[in-house]
C-alpha atoms as a PDB file:
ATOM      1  CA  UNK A   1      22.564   0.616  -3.716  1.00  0.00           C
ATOM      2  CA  UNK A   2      21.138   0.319  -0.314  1.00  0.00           C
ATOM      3  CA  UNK A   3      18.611   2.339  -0.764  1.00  0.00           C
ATOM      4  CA  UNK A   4      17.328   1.438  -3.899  1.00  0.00           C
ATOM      5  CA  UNK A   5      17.088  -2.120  -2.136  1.00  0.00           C
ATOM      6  CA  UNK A   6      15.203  -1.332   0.252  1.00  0.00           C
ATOM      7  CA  UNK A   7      12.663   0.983  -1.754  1.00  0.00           C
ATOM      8  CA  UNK A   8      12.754  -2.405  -3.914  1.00  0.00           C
ATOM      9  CA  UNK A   9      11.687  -4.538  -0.875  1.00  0.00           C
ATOM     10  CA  UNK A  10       8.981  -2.292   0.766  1.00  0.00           C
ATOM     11  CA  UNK A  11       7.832  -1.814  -2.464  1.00  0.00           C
ATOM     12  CA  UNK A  12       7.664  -5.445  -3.270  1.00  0.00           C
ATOM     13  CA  UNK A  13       5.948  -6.548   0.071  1.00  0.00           C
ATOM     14  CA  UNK A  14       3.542  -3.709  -0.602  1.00  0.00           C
ATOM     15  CA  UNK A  15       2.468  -5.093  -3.831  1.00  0.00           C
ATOM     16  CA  UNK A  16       1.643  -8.601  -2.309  1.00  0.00           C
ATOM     17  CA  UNK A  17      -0.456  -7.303   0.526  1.00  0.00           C
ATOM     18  CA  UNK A  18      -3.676  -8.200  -1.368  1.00  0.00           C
ATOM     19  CA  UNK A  19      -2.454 -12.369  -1.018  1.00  0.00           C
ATOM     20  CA  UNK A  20      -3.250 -11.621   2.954  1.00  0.00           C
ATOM     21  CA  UNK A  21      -6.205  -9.608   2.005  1.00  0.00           C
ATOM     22  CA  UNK A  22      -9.657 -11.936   3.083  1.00  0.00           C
ATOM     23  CA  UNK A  23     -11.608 -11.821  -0.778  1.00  0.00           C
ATOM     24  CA  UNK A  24     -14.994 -12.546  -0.676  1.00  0.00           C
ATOM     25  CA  UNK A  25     -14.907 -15.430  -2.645  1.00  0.00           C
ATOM     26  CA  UNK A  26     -16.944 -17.234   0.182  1.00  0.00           C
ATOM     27  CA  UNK A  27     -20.647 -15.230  -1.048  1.00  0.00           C
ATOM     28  CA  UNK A  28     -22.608 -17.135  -2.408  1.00  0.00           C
ATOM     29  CA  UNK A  29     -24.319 -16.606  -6.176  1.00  0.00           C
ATOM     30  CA  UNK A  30     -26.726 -14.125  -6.538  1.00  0.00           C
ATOM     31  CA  UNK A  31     -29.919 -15.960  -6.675  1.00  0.00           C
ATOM     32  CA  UNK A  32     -28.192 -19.406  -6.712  1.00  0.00           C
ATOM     33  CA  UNK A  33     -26.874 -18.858  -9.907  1.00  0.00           C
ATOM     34  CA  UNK A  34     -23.111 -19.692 -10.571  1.00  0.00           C
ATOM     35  CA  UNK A  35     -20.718 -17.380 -10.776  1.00  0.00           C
ATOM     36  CA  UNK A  36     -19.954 -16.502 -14.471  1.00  0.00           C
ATOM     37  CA  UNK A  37     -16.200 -16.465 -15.356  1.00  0.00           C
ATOM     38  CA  UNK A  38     -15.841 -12.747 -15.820  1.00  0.00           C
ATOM     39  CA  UNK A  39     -12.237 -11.823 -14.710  1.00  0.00           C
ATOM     40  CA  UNK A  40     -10.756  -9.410 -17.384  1.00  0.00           C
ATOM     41  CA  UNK A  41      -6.917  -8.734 -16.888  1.00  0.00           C
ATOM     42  CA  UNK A  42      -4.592  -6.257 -19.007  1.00  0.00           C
ATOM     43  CA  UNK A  43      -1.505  -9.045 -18.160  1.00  0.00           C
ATOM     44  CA  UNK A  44       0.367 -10.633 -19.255  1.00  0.00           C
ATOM     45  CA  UNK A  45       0.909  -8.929 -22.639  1.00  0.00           C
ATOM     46  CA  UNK A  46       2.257  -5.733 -23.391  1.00  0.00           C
ATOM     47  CA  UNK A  47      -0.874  -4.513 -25.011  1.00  0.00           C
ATOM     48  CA  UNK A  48      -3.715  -3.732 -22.926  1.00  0.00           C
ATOM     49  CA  UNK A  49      -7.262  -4.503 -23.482  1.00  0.00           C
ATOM     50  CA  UNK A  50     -10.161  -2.123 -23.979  1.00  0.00           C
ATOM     51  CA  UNK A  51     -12.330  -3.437 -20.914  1.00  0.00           C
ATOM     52  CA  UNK A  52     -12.828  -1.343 -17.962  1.00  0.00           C
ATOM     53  CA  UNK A  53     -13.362  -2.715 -14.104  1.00  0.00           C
ATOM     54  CA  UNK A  54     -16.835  -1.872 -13.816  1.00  0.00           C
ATOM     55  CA  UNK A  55     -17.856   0.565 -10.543  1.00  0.00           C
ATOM     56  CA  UNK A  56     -17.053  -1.135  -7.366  1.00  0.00           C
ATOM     57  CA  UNK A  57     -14.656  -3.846  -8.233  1.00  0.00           C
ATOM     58  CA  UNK A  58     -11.187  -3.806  -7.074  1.00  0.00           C
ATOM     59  CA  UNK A  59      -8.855  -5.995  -8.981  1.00  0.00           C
ATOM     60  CA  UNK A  60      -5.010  -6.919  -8.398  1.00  0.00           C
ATOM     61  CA  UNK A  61      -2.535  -8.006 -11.008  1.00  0.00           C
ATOM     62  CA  UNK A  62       0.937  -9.445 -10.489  1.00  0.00           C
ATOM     63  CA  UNK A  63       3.881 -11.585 -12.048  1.00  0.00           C
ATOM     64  CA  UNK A  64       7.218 -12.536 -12.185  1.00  0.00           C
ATOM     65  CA  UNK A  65       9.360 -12.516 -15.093  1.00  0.00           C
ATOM     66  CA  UNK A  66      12.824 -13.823 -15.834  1.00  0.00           C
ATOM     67  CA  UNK A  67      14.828 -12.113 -18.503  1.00  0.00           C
ATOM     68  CA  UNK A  68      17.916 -12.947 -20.259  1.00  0.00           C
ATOM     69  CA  UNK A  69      19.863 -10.237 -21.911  1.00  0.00           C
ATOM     70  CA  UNK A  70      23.331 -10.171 -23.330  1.00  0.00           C
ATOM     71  CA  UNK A  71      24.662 -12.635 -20.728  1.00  0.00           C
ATOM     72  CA  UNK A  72      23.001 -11.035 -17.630  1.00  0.00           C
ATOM     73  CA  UNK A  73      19.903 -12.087 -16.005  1.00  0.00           C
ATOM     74  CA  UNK A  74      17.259  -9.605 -14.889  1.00  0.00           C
ATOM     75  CA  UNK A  75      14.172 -10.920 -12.409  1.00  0.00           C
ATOM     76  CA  UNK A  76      11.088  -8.683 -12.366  1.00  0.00           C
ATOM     77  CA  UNK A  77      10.323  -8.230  -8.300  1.00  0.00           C
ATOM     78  CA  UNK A  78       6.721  -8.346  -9.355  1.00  0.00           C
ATOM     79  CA  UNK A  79       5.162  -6.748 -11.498  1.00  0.00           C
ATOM     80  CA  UNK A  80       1.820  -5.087 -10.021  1.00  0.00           C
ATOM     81  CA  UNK A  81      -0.939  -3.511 -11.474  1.00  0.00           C
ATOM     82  CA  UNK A  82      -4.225  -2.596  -9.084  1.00  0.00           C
ATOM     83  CA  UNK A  83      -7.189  -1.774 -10.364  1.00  0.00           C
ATOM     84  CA  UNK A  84      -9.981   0.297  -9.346  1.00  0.00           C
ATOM     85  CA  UNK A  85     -13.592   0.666 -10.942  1.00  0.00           C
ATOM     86  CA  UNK A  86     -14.733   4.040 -10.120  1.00  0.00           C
ATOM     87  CA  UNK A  87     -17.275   4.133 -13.415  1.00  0.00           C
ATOM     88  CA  UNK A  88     -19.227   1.986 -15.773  1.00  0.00           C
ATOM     89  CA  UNK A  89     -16.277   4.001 -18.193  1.00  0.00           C
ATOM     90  CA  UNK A  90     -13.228   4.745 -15.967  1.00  0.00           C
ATOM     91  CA  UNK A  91     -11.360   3.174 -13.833  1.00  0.00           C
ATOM     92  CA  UNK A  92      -7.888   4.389 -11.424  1.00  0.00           C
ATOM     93  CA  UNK A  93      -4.549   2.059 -11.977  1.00  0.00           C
ATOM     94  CA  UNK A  94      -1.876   1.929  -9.809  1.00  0.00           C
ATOM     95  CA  UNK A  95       1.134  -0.115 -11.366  1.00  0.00           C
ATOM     96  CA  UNK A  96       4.971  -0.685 -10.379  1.00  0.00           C
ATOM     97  CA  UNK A  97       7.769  -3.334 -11.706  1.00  0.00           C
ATOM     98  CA  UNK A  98      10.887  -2.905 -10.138  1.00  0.00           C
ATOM     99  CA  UNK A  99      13.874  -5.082 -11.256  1.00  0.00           C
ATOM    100  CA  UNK A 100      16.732  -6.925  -9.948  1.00  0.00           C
ATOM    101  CA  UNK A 101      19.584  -7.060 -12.162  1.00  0.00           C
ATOM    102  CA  UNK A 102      22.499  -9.740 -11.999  1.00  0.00           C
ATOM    103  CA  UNK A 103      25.561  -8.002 -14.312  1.00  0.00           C
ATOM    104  CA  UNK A 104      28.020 -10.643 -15.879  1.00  0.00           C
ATOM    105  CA  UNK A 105      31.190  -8.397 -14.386  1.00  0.00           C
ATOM    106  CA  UNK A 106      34.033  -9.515 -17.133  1.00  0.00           C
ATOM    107  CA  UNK A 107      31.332 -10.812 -19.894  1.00  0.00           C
ATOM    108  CA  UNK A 108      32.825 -14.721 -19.580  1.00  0.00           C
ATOM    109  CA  UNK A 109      29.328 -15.893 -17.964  1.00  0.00           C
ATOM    110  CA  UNK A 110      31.140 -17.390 -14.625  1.00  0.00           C
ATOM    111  CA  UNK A 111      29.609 -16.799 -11.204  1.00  0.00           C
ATOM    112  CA  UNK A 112      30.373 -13.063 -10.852  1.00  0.00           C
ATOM    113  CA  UNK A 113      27.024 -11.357 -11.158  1.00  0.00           C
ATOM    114  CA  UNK A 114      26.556  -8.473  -9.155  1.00  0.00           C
ATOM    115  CA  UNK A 115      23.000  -7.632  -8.419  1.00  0.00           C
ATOM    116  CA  UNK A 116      22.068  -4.272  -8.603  1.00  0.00           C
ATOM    117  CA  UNK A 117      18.195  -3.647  -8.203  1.00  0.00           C
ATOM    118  CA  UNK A 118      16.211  -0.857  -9.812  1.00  0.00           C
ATOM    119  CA  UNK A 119      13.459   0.828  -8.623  1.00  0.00           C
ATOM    120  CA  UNK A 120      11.386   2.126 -11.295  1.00  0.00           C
ATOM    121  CA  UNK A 121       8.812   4.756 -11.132  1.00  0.00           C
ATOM    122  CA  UNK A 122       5.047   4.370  -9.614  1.00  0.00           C
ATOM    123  CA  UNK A 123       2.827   5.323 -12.331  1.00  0.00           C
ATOM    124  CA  UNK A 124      -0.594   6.298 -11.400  1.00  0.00           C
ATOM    125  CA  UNK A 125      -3.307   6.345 -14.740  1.00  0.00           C
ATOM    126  CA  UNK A 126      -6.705   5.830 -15.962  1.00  0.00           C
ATOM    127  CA  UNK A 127      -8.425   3.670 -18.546  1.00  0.00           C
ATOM    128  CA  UNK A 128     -11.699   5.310 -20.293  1.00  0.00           C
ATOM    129  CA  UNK A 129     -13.360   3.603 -22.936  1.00  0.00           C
ATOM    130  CA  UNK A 130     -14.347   6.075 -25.462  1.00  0.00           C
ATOM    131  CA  UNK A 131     -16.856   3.461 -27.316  1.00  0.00           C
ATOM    132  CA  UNK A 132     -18.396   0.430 -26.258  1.00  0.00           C
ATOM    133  CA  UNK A 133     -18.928  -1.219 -29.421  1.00  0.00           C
ATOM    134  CA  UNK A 134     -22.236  -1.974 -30.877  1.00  0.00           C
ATOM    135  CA  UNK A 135     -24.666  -4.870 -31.180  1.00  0.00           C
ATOM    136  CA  UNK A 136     -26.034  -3.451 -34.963  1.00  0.00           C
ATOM    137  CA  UNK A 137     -24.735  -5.364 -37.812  1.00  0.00           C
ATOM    138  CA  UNK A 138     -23.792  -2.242 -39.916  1.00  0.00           C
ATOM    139  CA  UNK A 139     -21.077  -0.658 -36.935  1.00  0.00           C
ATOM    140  CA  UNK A 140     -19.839  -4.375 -36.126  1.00  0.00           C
ATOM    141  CA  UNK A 141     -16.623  -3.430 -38.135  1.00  0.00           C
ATOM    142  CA  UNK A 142     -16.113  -0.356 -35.720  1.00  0.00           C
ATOM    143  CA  UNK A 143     -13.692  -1.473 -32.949  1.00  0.00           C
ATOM    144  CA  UNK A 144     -14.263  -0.856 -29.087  1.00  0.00           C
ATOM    145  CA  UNK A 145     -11.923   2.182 -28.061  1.00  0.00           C
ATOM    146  CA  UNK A 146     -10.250   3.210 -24.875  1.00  0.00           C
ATOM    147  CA  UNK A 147      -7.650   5.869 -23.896  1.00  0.00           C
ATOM    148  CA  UNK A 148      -5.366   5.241 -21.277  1.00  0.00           C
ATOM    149  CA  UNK A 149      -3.186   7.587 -19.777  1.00  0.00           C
ATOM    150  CA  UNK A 150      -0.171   7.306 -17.199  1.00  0.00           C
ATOM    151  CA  UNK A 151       1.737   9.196 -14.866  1.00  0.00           C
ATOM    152  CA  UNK A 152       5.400   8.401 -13.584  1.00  0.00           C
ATOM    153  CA  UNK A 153       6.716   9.260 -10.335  1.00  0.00           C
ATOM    154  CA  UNK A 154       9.713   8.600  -9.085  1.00  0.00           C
ATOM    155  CA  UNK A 155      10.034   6.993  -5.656  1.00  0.00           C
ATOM    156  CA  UNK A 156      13.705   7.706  -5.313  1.00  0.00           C
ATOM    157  CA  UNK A 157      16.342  11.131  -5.216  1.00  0.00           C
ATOM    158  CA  UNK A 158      18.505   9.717  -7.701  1.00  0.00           C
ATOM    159  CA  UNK A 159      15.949   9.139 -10.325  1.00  0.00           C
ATOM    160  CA  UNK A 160      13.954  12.543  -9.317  1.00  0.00           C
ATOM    161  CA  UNK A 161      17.420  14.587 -10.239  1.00  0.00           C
ATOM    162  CA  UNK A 162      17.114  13.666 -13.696  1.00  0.00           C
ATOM    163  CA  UNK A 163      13.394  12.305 -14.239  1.00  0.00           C
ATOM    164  CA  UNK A 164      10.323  14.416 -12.121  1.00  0.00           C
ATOM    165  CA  UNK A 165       8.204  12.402 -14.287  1.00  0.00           C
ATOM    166  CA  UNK A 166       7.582  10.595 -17.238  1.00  0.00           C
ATOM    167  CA  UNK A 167       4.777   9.606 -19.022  1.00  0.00           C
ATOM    168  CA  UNK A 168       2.575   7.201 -21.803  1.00  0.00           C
ATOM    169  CA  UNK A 169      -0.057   8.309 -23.757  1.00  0.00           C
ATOM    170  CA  UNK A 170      -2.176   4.950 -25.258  1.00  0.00           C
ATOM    171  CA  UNK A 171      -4.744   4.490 -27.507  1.00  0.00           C
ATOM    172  CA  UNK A 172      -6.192   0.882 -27.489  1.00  0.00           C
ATOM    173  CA  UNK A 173      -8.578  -1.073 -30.098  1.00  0.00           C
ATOM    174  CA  UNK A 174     -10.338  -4.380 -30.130  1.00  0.00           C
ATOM    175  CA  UNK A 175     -12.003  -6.159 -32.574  1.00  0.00           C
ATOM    176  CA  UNK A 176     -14.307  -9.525 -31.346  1.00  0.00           C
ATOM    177  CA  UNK A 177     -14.348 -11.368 -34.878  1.00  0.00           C
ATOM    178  CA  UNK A 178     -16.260 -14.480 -33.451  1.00  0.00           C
ATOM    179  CA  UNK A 179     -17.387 -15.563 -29.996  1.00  0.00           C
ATOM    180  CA  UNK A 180     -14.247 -17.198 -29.505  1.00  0.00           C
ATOM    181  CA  UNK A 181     -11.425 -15.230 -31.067  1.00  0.00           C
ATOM    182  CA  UNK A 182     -10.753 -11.218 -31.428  1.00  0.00           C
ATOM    183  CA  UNK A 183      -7.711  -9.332 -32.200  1.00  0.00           C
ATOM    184  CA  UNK A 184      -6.730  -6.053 -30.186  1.00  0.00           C
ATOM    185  CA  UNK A 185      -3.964  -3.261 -31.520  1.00  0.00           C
ATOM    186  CA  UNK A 186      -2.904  -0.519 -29.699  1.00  0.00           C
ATOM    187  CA  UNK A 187      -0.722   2.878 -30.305  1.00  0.00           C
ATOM    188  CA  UNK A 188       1.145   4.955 -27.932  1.00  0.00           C
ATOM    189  CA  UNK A 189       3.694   7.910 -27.164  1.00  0.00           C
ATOM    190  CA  UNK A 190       6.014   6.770 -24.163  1.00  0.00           C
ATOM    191  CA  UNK A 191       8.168   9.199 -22.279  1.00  0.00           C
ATOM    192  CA  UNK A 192      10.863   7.612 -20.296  1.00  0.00           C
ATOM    193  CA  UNK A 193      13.212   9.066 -17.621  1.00  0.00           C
ATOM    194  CA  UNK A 194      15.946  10.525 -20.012  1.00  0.00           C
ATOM    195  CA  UNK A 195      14.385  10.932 -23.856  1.00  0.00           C
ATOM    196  CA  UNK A 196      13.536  14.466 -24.646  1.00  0.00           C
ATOM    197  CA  UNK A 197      10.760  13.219 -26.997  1.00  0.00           C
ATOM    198  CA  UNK A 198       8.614  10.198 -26.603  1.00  0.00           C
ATOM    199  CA  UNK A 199       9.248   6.728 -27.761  1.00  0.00           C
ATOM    200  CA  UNK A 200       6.394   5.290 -29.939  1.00  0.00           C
ATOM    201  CA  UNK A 201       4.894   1.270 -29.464  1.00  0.00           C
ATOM    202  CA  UNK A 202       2.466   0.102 -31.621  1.00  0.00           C
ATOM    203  CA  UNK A 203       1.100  -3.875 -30.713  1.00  0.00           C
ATOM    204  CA  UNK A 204      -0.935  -6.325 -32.010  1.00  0.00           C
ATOM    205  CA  UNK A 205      -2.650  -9.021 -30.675  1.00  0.00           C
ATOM    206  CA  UNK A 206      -4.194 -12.085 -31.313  1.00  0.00           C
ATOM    207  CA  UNK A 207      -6.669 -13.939 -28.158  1.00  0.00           C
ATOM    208  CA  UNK A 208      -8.227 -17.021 -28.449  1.00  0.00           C
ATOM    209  CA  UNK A 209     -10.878 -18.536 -26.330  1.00  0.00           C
ATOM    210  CA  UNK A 210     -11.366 -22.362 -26.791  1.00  0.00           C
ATOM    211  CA  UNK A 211     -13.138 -22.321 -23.955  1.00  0.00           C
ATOM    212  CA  UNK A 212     -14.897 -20.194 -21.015  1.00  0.00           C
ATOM    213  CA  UNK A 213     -11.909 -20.930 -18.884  1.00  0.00           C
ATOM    214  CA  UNK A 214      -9.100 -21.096 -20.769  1.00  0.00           C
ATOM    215  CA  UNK A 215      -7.161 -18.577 -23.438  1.00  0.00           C
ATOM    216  CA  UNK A 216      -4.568 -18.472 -25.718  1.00  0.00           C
ATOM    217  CA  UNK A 217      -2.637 -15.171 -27.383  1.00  0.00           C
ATOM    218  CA  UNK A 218       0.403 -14.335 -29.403  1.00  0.00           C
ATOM    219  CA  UNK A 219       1.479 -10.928 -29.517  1.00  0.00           C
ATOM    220  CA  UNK A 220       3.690  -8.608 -31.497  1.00  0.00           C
ATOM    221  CA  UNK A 221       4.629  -5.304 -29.805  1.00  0.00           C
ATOM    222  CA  UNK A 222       7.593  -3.144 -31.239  1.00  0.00           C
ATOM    223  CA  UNK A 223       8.879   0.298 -30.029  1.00  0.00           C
ATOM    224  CA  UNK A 224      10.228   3.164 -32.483  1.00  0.00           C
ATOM    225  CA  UNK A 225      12.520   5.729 -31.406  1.00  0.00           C
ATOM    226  CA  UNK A 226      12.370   9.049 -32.271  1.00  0.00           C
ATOM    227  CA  UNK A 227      15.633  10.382 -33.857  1.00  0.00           C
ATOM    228  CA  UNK A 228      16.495  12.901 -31.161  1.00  0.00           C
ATOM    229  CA  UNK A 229      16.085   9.425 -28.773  1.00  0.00           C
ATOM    230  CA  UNK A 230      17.994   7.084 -31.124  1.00  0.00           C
ATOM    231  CA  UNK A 231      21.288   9.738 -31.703  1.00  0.00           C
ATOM    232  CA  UNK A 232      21.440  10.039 -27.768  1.00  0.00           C
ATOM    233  CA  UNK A 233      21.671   6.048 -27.409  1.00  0.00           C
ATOM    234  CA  UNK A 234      23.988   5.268 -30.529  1.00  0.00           C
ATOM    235  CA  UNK A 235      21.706   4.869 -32.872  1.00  0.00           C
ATOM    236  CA  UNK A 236      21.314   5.988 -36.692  1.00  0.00           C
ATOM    237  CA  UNK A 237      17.997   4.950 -36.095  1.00  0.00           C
ATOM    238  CA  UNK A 238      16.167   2.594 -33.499  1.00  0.00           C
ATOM    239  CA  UNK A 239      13.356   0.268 -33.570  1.00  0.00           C
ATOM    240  CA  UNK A 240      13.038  -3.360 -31.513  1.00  0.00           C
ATOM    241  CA  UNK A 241      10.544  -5.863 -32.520  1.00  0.00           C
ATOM    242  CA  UNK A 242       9.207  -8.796 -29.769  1.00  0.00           C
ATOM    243  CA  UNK A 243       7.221 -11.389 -29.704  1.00  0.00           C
ATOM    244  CA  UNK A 244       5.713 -12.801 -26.923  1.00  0.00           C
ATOM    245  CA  UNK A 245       2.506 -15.808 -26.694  1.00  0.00           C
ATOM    246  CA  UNK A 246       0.708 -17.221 -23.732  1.00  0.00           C
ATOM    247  CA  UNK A 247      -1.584 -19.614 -21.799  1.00  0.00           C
ATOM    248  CA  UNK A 248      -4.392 -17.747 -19.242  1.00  0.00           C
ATOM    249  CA  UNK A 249      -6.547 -20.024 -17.021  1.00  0.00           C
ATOM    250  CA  UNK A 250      -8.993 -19.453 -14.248  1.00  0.00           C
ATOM    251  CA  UNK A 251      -9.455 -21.788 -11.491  1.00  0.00           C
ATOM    252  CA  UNK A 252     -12.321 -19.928 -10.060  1.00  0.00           C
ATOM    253  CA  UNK A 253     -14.454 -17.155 -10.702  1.00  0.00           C
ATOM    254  CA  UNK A 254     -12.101 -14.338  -9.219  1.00  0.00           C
ATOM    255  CA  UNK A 255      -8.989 -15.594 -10.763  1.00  0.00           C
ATOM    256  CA  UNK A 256      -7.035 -15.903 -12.978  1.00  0.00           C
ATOM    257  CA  UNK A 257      -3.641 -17.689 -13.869  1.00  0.00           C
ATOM    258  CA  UNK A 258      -0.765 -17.073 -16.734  1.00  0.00           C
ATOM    259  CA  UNK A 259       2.513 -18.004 -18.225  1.00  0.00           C
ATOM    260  CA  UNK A 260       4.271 -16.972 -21.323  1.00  0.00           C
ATOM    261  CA  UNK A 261       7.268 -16.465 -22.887  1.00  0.00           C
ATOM    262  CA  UNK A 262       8.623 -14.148 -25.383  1.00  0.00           C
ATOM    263  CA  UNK A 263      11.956 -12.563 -27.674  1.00  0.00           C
ATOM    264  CA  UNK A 264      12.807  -9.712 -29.764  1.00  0.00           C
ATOM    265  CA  UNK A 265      13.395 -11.084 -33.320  1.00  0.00           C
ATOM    266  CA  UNK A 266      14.588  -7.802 -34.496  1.00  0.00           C
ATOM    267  CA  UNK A 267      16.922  -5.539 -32.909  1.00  0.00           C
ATOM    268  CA  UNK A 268      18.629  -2.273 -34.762  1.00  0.00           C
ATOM    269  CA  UNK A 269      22.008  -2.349 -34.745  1.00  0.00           C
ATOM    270  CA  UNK A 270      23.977  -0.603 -32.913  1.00  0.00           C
ATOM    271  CA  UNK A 271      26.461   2.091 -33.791  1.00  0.00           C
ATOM    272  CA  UNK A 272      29.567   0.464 -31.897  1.00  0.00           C
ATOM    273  CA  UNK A 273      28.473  -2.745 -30.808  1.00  0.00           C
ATOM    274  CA  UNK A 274      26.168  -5.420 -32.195  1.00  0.00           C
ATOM    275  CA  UNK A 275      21.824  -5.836 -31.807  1.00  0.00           C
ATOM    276  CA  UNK A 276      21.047  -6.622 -27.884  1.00  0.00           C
ATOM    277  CA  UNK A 277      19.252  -9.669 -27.689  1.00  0.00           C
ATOM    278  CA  UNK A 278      16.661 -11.066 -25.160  1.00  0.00           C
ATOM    279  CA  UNK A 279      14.168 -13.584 -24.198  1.00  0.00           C
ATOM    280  CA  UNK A 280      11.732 -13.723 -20.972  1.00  0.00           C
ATOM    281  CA  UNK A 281       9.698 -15.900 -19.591  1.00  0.00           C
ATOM    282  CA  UNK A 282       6.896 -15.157 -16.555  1.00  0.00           C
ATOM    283  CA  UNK A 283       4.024 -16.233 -14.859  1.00  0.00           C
ATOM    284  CA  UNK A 284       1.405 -14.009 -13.133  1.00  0.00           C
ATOM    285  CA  UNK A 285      -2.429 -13.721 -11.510  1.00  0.00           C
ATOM    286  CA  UNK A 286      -5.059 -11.337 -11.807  1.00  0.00           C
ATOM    287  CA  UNK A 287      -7.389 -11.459  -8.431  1.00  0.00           C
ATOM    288  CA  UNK A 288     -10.634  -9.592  -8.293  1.00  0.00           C
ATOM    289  CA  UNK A 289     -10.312  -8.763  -4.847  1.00  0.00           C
ATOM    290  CA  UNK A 290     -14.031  -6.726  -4.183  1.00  0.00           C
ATOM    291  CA  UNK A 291     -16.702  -6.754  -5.741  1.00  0.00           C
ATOM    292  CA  UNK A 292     -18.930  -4.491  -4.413  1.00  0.00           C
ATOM    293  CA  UNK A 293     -22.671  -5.793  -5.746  1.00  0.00           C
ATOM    294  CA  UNK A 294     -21.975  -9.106  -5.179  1.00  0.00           C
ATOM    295  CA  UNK A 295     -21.293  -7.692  -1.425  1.00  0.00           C
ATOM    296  CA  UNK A 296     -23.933  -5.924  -1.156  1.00  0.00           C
ATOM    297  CA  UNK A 297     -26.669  -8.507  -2.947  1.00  0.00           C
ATOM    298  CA  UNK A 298     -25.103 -11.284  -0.610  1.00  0.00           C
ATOM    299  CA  UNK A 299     -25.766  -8.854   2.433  1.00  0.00           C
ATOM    300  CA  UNK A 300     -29.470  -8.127   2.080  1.00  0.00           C
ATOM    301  CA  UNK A 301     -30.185 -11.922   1.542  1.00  0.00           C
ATOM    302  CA  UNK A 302     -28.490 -13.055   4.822  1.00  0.00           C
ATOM    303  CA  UNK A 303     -31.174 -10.509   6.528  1.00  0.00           C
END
């Protein structure tokens, strides 16, 4: 337990480094022209955009989120995604959420939780977009297309006995149906640290975009267990269905801000045992830490 804390804690300080990080958010516009709002951040929904951090940039994600599941509370100590933009088509992710639990001991809700935190692996991945949609009015329809693919390690002995790795495998679509609104759906193949076969999610998503500034989104993302999977847990079979929506804002260029809340409004019953229901809520940032033509552009003109 001890040491699982204390992965959990150098992990955690670790993944808010980047708020004592100096941005340089003080560079002027390029040619005196303001900044455009152009932050694009996979939080906070489960399904991840098709954009890619163009060459240069480094970007940091992060939130907290505050779960309630069959009596016991579970805090999210954050969740952290870094970005890095190492192609007009690829970019390198680094992500980690590691949770505290708080068990409900005897199930009668009193004050006898007994926090147990979890450190969950560090997967390392890559985003590629495969197509970059098209301007001509006959391959509108087509959707842009990415592949992302993670790798999970595990960053303690008692998970690498059981886990080396694990795994997910996404394929991720969007659609821009006006200027203001688009819907993106993605598929995947998840392995996790004890399935023999993968997990599948599929998600859908709807974004809105009143304005530059501000967004909107409500999301549907549902996992399927494979049958090998589902026997293993109790299952006959196993799917869970969420739903999750959201505000985004950015105060400035280089960020941006996020709350949202969500449930699962289908769970498969268990074998013994009834459906395990949940809600969260959360609230996050996305920081675009470097950029490095902005640098570089701001450089030559104070020559």
């Amino acid at each position: 337990m001890k040491c699982h804390l204390y992965v959990g804690l150098l992990v955690t300080v670790l993944c808010l480094l980047p708020l004592r990080l100096k941005a340089e958010d003080s560079i002027p516009a390029v040619n005196g022209e303001p900044e455009v709002y152009t932050v694009q951040m996979d939080r906070p929904g489960v399904g991840t955009g098709t954009n890619v951090l163009e060459f240069g940039k480094i970007q940091w994600e992060s939130g907290f989120e505050y779960t309630r599941f069959l009596g016991n509370h579970i805090l999210t100590l954050p969740t952290t995604l870094f970005r890095f933009g190492l192609h007009r088509r690829a970019e390198l992710r680094l992500e980690y959420a590691g949770e505290l639990y708080f068990f409900d001991m005897d199930g009668d809700e009193e004050n006898d939780f007994k926090p147990a935190y979890t450190p969950e692996p560090l997967f390392l991945g890559t985003k590629i977009m495969l197509w970059e949609g098209s301007e001509e009015k006959r391959l509108r329809w087509v959707p842009r297309v990415s592949l992302m693919l993670n790798l999970g390690l595990p960053l303690t002995p008692d998970y690498a006995k059981y886990m080396p790795v694990s795994g997910k495998i996404d394929a991720l679509f969007e659609n821009d149906i006006t200027s203001w609104f688009s819907i993106g759906y993605d598929f995947g193949a998840h392995w996790n640290e004890w399935a023999p076969m993968p997990d599948f999610m599929a998600s859908l998503a709807l974004n809105f975009s009143p304005i530059d500034r501000l967004g909107l989104f409500v999301e549907s993302y549902n996992y399927f267990d494979c049958d090998v999977n589902a026997k293993l847990l109790g299952y006959s079979t196993a799917y869970s269905l969420y739903l999750d929506f959201g505000v985004t804002y950015m105060p400035h260029p280089h960020v941006q801000l996020d709350v949202y809340a969500g449930f699962n409004y289908y769970e498969t019953e268990k074998v013994l045992g009834g459906p395990e229901n949940f809600a969260f809520v959360g609230i996050g940032v996305a920081w675009l830490v470097w950029d490095e033509a902005r640098f570089r552009a701001a450089r030559l003109r104070r020559q």
